[in-house]
C-alpha atoms as a PDB file:
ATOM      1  CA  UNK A   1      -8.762  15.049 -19.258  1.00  0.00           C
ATOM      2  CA  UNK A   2      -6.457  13.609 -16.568  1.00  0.00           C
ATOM      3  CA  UNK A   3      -4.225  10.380 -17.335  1.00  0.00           C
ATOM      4  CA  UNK A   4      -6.691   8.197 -14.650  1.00  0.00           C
ATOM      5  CA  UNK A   5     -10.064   9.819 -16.234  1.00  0.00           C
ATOM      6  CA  UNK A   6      -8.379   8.696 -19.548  1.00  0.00           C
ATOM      7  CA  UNK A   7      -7.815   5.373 -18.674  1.00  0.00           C
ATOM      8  CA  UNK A   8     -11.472   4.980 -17.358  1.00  0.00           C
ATOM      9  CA  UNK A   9     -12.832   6.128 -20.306  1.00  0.00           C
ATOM     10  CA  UNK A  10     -10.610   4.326 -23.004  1.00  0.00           C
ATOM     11  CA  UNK A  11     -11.531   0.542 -20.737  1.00  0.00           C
ATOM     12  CA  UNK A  12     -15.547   2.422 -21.136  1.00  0.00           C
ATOM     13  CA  UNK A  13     -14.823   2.836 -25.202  1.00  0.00           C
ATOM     14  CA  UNK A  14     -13.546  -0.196 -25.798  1.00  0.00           C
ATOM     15  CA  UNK A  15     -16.273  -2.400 -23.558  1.00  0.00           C
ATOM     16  CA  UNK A  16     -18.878  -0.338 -25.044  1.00  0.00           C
ATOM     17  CA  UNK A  17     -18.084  -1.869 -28.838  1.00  0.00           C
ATOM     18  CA  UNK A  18     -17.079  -5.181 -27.976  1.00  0.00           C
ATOM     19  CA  UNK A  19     -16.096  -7.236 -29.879  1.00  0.00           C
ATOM     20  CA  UNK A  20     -15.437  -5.125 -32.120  1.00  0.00           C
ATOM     21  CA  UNK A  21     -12.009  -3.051 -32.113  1.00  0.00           C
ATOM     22  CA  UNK A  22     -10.504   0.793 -32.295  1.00  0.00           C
ATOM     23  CA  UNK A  23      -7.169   1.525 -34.459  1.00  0.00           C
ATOM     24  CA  UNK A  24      -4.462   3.226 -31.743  1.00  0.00           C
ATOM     25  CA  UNK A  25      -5.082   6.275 -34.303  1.00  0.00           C
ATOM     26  CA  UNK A  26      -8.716   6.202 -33.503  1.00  0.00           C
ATOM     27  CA  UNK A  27      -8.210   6.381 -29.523  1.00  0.00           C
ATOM     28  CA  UNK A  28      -6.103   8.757 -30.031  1.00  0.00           C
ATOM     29  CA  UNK A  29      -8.188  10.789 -32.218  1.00  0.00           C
ATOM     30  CA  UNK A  30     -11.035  10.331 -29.576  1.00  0.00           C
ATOM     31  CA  UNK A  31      -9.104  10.856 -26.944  1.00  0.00           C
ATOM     32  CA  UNK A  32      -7.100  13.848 -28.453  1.00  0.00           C
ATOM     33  CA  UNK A  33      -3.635  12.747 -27.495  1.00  0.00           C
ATOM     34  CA  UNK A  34      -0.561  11.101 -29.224  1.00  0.00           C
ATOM     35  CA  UNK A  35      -0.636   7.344 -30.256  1.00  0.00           C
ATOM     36  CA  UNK A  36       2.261   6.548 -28.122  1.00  0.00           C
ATOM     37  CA  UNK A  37       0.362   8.052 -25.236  1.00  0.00           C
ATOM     38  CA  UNK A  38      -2.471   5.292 -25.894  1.00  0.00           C
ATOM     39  CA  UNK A  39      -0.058   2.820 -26.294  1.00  0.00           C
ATOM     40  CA  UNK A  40       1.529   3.516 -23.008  1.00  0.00           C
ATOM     41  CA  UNK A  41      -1.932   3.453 -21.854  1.00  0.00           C
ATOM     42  CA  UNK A  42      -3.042   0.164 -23.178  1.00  0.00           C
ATOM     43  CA  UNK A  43      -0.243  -1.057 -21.597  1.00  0.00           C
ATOM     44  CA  UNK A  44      -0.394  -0.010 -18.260  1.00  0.00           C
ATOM     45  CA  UNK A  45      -4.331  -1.333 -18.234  1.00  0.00           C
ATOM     46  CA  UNK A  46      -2.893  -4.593 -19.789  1.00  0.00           C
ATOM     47  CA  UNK A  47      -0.010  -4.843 -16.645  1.00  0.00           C
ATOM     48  CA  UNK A  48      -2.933  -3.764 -14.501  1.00  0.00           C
ATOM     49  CA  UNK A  49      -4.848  -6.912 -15.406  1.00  0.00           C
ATOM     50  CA  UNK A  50      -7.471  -5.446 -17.573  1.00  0.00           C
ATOM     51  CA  UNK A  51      -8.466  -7.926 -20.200  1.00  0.00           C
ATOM     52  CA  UNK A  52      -7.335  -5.737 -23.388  1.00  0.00           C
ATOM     53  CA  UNK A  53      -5.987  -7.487 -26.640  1.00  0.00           C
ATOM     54  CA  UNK A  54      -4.570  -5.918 -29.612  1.00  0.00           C
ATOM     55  CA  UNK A  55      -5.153  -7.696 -33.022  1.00  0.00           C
ATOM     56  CA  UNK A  56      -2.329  -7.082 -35.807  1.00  0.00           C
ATOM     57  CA  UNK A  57      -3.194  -5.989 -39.144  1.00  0.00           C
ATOM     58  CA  UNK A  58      -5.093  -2.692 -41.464  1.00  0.00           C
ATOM     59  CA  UNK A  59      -8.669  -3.990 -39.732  1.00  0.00           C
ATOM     60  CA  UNK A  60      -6.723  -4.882 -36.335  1.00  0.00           C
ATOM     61  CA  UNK A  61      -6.935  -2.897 -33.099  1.00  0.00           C
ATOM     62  CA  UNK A  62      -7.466  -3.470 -29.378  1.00  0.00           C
ATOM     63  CA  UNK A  63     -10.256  -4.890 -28.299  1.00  0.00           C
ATOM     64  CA  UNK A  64     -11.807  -5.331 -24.277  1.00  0.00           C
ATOM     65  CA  UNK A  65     -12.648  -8.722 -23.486  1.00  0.00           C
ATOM     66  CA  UNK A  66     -16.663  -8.457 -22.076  1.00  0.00           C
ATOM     67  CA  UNK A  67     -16.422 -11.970 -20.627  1.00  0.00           C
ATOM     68  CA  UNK A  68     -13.960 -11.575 -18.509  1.00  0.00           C
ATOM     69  CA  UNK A  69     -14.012  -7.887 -17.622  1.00  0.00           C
ATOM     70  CA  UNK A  70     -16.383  -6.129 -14.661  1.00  0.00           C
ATOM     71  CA  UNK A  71     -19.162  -3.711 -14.967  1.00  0.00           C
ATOM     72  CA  UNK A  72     -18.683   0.279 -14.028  1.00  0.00           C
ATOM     73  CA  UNK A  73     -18.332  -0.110 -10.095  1.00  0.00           C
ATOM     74  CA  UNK A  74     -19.697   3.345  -8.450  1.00  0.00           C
ATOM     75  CA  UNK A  75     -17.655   3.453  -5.418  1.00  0.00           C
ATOM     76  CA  UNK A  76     -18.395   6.461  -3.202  1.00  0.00           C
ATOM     77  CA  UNK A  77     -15.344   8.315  -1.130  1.00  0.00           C
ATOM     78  CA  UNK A  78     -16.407   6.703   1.614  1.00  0.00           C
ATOM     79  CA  UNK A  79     -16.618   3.174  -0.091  1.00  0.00           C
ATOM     80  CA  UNK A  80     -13.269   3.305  -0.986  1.00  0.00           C
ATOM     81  CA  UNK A  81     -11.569   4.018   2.153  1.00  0.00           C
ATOM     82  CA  UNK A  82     -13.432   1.093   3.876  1.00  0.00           C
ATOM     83  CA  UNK A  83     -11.182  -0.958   1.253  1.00  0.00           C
ATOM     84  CA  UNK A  84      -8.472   0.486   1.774  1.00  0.00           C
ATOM     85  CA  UNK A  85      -8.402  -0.050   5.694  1.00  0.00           C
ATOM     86  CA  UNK A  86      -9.644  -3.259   4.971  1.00  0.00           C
ATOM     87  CA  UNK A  87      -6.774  -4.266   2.714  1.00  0.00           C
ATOM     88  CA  UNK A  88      -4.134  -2.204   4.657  1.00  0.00           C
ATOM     89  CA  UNK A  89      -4.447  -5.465   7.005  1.00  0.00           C
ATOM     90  CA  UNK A  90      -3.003  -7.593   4.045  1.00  0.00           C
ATOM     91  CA  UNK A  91       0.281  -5.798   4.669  1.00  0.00           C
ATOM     92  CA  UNK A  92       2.993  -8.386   3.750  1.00  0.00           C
ATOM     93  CA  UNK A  93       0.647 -11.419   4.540  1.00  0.00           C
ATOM     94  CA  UNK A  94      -0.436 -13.708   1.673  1.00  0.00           C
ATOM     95  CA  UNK A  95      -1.748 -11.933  -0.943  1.00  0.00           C
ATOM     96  CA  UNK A  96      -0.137  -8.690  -0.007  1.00  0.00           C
ATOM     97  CA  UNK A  97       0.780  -7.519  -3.075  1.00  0.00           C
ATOM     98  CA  UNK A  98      -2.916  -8.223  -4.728  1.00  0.00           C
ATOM     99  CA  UNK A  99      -4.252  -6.340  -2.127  1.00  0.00           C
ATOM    100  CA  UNK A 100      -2.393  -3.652  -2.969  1.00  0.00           C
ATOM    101  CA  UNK A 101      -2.931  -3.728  -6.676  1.00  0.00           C
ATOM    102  CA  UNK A 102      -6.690  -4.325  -6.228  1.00  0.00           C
ATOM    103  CA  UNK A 103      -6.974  -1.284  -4.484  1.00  0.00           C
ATOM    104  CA  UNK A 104      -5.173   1.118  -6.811  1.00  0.00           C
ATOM    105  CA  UNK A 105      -7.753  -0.757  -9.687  1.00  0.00           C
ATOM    106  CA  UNK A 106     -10.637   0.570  -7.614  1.00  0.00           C
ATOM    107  CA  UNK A 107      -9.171   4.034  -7.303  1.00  0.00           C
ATOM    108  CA  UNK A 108      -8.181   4.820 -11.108  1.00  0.00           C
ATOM    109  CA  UNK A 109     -11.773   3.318 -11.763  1.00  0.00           C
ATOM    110  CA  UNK A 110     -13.925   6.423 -10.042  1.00  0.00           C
ATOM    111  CA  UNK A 111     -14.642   9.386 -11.469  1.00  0.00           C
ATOM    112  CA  UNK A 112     -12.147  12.350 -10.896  1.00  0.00           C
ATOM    113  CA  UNK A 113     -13.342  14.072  -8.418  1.00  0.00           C
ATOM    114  CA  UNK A 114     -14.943  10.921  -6.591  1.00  0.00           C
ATOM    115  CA  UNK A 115     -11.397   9.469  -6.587  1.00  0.00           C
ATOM    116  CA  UNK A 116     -10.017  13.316  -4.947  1.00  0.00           C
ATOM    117  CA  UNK A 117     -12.297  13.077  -2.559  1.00  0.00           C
ATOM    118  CA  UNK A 118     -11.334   9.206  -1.367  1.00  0.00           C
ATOM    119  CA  UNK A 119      -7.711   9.932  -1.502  1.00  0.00           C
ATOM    120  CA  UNK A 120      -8.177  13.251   0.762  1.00  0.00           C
ATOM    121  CA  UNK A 121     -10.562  11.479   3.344  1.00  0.00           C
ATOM    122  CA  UNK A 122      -7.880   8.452   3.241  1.00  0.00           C
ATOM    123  CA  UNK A 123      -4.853  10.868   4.497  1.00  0.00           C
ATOM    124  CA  UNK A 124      -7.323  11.678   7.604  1.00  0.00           C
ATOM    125  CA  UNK A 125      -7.875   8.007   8.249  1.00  0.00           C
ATOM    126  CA  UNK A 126      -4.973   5.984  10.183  1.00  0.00           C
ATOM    127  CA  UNK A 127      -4.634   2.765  11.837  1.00  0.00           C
ATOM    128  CA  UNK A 128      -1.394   2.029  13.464  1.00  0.00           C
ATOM    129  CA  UNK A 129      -0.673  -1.479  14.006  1.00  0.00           C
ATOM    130  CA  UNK A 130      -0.229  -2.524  17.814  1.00  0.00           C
ATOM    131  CA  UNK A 131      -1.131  -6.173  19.362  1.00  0.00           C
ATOM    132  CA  UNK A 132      -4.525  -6.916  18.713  1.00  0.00           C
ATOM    133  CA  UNK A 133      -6.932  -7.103  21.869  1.00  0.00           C
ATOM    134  CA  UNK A 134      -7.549 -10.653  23.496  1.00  0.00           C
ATOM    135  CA  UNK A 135      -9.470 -13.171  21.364  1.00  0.00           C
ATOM    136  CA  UNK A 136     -13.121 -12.777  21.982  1.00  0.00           C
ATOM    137  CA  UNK A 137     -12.509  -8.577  23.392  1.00  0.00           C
ATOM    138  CA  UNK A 138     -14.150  -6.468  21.045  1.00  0.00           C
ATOM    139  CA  UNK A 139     -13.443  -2.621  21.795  1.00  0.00           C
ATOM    140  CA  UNK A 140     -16.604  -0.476  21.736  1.00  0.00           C
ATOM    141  CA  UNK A 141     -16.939   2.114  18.650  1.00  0.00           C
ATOM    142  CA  UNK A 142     -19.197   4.749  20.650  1.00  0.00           C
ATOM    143  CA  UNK A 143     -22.773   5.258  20.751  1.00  0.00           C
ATOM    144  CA  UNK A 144     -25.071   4.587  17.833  1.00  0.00           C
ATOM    145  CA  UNK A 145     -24.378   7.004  15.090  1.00  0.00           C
ATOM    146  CA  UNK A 146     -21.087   8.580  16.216  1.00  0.00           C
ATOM    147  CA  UNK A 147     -18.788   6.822  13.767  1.00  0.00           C
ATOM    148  CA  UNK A 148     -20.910   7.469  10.892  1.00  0.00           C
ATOM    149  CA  UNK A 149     -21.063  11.284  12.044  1.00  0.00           C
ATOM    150  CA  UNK A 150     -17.604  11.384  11.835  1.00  0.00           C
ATOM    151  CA  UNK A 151     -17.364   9.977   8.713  1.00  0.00           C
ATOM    152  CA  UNK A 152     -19.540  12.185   7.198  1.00  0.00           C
ATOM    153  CA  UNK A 153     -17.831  15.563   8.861  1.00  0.00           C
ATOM    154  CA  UNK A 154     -14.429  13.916   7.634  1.00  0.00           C
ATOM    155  CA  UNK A 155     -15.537  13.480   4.355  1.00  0.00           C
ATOM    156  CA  UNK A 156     -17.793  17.314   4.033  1.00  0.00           C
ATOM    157  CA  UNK A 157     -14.684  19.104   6.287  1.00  0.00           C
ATOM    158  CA  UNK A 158     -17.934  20.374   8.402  1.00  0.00           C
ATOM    159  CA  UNK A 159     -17.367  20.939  12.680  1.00  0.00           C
ATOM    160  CA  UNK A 160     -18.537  18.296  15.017  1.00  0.00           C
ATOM    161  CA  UNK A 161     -20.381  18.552  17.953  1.00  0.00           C
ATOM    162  CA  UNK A 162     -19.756  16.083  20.968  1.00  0.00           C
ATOM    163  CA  UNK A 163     -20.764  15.221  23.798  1.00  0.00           C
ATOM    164  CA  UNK A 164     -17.391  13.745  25.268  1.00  0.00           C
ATOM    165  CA  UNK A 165     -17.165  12.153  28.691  1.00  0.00           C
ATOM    166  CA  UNK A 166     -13.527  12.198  30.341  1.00  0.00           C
ATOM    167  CA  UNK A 167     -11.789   8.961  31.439  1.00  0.00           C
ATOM    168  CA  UNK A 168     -13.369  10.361  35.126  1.00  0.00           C
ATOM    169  CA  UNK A 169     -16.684  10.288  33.309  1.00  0.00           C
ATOM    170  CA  UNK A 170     -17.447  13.760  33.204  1.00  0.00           C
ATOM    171  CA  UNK A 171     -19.606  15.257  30.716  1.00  0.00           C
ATOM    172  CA  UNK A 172     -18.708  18.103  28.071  1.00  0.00           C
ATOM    173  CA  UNK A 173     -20.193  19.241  25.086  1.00  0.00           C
ATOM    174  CA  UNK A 174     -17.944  20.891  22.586  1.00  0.00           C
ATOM    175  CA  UNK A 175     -17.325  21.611  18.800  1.00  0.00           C
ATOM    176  CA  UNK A 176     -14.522  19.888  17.597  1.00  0.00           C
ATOM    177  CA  UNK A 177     -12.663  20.703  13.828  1.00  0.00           C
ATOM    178  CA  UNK A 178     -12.239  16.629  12.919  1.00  0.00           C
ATOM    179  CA  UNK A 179      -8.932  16.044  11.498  1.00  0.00           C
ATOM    180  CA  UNK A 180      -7.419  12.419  11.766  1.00  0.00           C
ATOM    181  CA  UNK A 181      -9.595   9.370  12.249  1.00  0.00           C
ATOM    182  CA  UNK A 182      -7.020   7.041  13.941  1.00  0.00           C
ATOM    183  CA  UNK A 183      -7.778   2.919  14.403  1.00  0.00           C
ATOM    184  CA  UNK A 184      -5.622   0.040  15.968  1.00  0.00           C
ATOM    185  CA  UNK A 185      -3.978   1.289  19.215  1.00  0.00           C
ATOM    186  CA  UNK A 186      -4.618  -1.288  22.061  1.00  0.00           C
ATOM    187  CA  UNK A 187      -8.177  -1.839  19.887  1.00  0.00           C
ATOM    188  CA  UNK A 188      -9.873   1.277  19.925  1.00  0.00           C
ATOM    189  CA  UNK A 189     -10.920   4.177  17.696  1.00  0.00           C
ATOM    190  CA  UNK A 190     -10.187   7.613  17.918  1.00  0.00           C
ATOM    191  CA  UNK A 191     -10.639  10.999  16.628  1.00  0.00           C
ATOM    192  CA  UNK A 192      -8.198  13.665  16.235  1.00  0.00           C
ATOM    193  CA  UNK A 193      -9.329  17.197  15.998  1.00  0.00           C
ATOM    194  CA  UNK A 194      -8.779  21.110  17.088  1.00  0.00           C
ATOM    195  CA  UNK A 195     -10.931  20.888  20.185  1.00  0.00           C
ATOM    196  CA  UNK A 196     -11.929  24.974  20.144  1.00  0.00           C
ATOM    197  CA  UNK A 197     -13.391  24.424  24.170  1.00  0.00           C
ATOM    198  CA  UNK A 198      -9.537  23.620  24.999  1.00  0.00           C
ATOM    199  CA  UNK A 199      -8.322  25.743  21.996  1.00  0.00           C
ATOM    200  CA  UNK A 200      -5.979  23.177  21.309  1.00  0.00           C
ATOM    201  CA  UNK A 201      -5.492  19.833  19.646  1.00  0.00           C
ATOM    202  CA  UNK A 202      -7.270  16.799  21.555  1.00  0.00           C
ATOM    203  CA  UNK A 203      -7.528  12.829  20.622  1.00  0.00           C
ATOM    204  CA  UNK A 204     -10.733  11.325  21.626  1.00  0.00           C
ATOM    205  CA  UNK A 205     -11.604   8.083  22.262  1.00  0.00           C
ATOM    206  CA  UNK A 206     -14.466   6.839  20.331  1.00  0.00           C
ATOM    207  CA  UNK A 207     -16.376   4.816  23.162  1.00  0.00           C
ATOM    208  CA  UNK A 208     -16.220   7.558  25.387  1.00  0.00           C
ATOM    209  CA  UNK A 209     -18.380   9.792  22.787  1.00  0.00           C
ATOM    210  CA  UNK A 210     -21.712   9.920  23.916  1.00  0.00           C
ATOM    211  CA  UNK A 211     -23.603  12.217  20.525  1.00  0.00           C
ATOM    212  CA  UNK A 212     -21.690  13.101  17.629  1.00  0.00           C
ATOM    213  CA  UNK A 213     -23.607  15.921  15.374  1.00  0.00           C
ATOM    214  CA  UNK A 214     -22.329  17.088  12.097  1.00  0.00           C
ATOM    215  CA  UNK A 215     -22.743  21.087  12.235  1.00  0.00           C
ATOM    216  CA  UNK A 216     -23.301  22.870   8.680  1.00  0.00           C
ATOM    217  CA  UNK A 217     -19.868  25.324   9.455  1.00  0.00           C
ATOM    218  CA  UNK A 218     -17.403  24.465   7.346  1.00  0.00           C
ATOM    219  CA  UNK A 219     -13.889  23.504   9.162  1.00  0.00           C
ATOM    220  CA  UNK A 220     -10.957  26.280   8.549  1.00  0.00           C
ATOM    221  CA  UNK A 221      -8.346  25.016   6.816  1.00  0.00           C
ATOM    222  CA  UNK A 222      -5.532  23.684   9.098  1.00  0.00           C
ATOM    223  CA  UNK A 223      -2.740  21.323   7.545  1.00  0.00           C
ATOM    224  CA  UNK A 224      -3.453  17.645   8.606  1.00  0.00           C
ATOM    225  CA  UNK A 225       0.458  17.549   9.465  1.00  0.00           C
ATOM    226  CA  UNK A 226      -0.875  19.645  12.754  1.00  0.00           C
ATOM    227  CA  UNK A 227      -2.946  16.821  13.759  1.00  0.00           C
ATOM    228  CA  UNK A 228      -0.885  13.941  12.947  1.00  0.00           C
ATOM    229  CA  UNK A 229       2.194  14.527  14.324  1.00  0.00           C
ATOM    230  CA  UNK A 230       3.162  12.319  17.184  1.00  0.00           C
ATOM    231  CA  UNK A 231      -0.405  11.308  17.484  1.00  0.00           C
ATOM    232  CA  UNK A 232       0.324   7.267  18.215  1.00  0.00           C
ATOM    233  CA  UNK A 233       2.616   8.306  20.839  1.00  0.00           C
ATOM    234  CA  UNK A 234      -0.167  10.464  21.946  1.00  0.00           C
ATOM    235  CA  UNK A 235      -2.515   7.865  22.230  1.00  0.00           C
ATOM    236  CA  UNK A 236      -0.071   5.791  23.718  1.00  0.00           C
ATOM    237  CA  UNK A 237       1.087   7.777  26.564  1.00  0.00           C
ATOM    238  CA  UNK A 238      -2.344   9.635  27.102  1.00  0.00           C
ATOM    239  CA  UNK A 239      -0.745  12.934  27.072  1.00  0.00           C
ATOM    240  CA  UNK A 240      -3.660  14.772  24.752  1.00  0.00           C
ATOM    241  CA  UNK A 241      -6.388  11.999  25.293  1.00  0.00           C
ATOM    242  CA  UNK A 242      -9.092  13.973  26.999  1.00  0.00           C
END
């Protein structure tokens, strides 16, 4: 068991007998590692705001206060990132720092390879952090469905296939290898991907996407440094924007 899966499961333990208490030598009889590890452990939940208390003594332990302490909280991947870009705002705003803490809270709290699966699908997603439109402008996301299809091919690593008309307004359909999802710049969405019809990296722009349809191929493996690299100036200058 990994240190976060630990952690889970030792708040899980203790909520599940509360009031009642476990000995550090029970957890760590349970839990098949060191007493010092737990302690370390207990502490970190403590710093992280989880309401644990220790009481001194041979029939002492730590205990999980129920009153004051949440439920399991099944995020999905998915779930997860839509904090984090939400939060991401907070930046050094009011409340910055909580943001930031809430979120790692939300992470350590899924499952292991639920919480893999967010962290890889939040390297693909970016927002850069330009002027925000005019009051009132809101920037189109695409056609009904496309977002969500990307999502979903982001998330699976599965090939796309669009319908993409050009800033002229012509029409192509292609399969497209997703790679960064990329928010902020002057407003609008975009998706970053190996565009096989060019044979060559391409940045779309989300309201231009007329169909999105998540293919059951499986994307090859190409490091996400490929995509990323120079993409805001990309965007900016219009160099790769088909």
């Amino acid at each position: 068991m990994n240190r976060t899966d630990r952690l889970y499961a030792l708040v899980e333990d203790l909520r599940a007998i509360a009031p009642r208490r476990r000995s550090a030598s029970e957890l760590a009889r349970r839990f098949e590692v060191s007493v010092r590890t737990i302690e370390r452990d207990i502490a970190a939940l403590q710093e992280s705001g989880v309401p644990i208390y220790s009481e001194p003594g041979r029939a002492g332990g730590y205990a999980i206060d129920k009153n004051v302490s949440l439920p399991p909280l099944n995020f999905t991947p998915a779930e997860a990132v839509a904090i984090a870009l939400a939060l991401s705002r907070a930046g050094d705003q009011p409340f910055g720092r909580q943001a930031r803490s809430a979120l790692r809270k939300v992470v350590a709290a899924m499952p292991g390879r639920e919480g893999e699966l967010a962290r890889e699908l939040a390297r693909r997603v970016r927002v850069v952090s330009p002027p925000p439109p005019p009051e009132g402008e809101a920037r189109p996301l695409g056609a009904e469905g496309v977002s969500r299809a990307i999502e979903e091919a982001l998330l699976r690593r599965r090939v796309l296939r669009l319908d993409y008309a050009d800033a002229k307004g012509a029409l192509t359909s292609r399969e497209v290898e997703p790679g960064v999802f990329l928010g902020g710049r002057g407003g609008f969405w975009y998706l970053v991907g190996w565009c096989r019809l060019r044979d060559d990296v391409r940045v779309f722009r989300l309201d231009r996407i007329v169909s999105a349809a998540v293919l059951a191929e499986r994307c090859p493996e190409r490091p996400i440094e490929g995509f990323a690299t120079g993409v805001p100036e990309a965007v900016m200058q219009g160099t790769l924007l088909d």
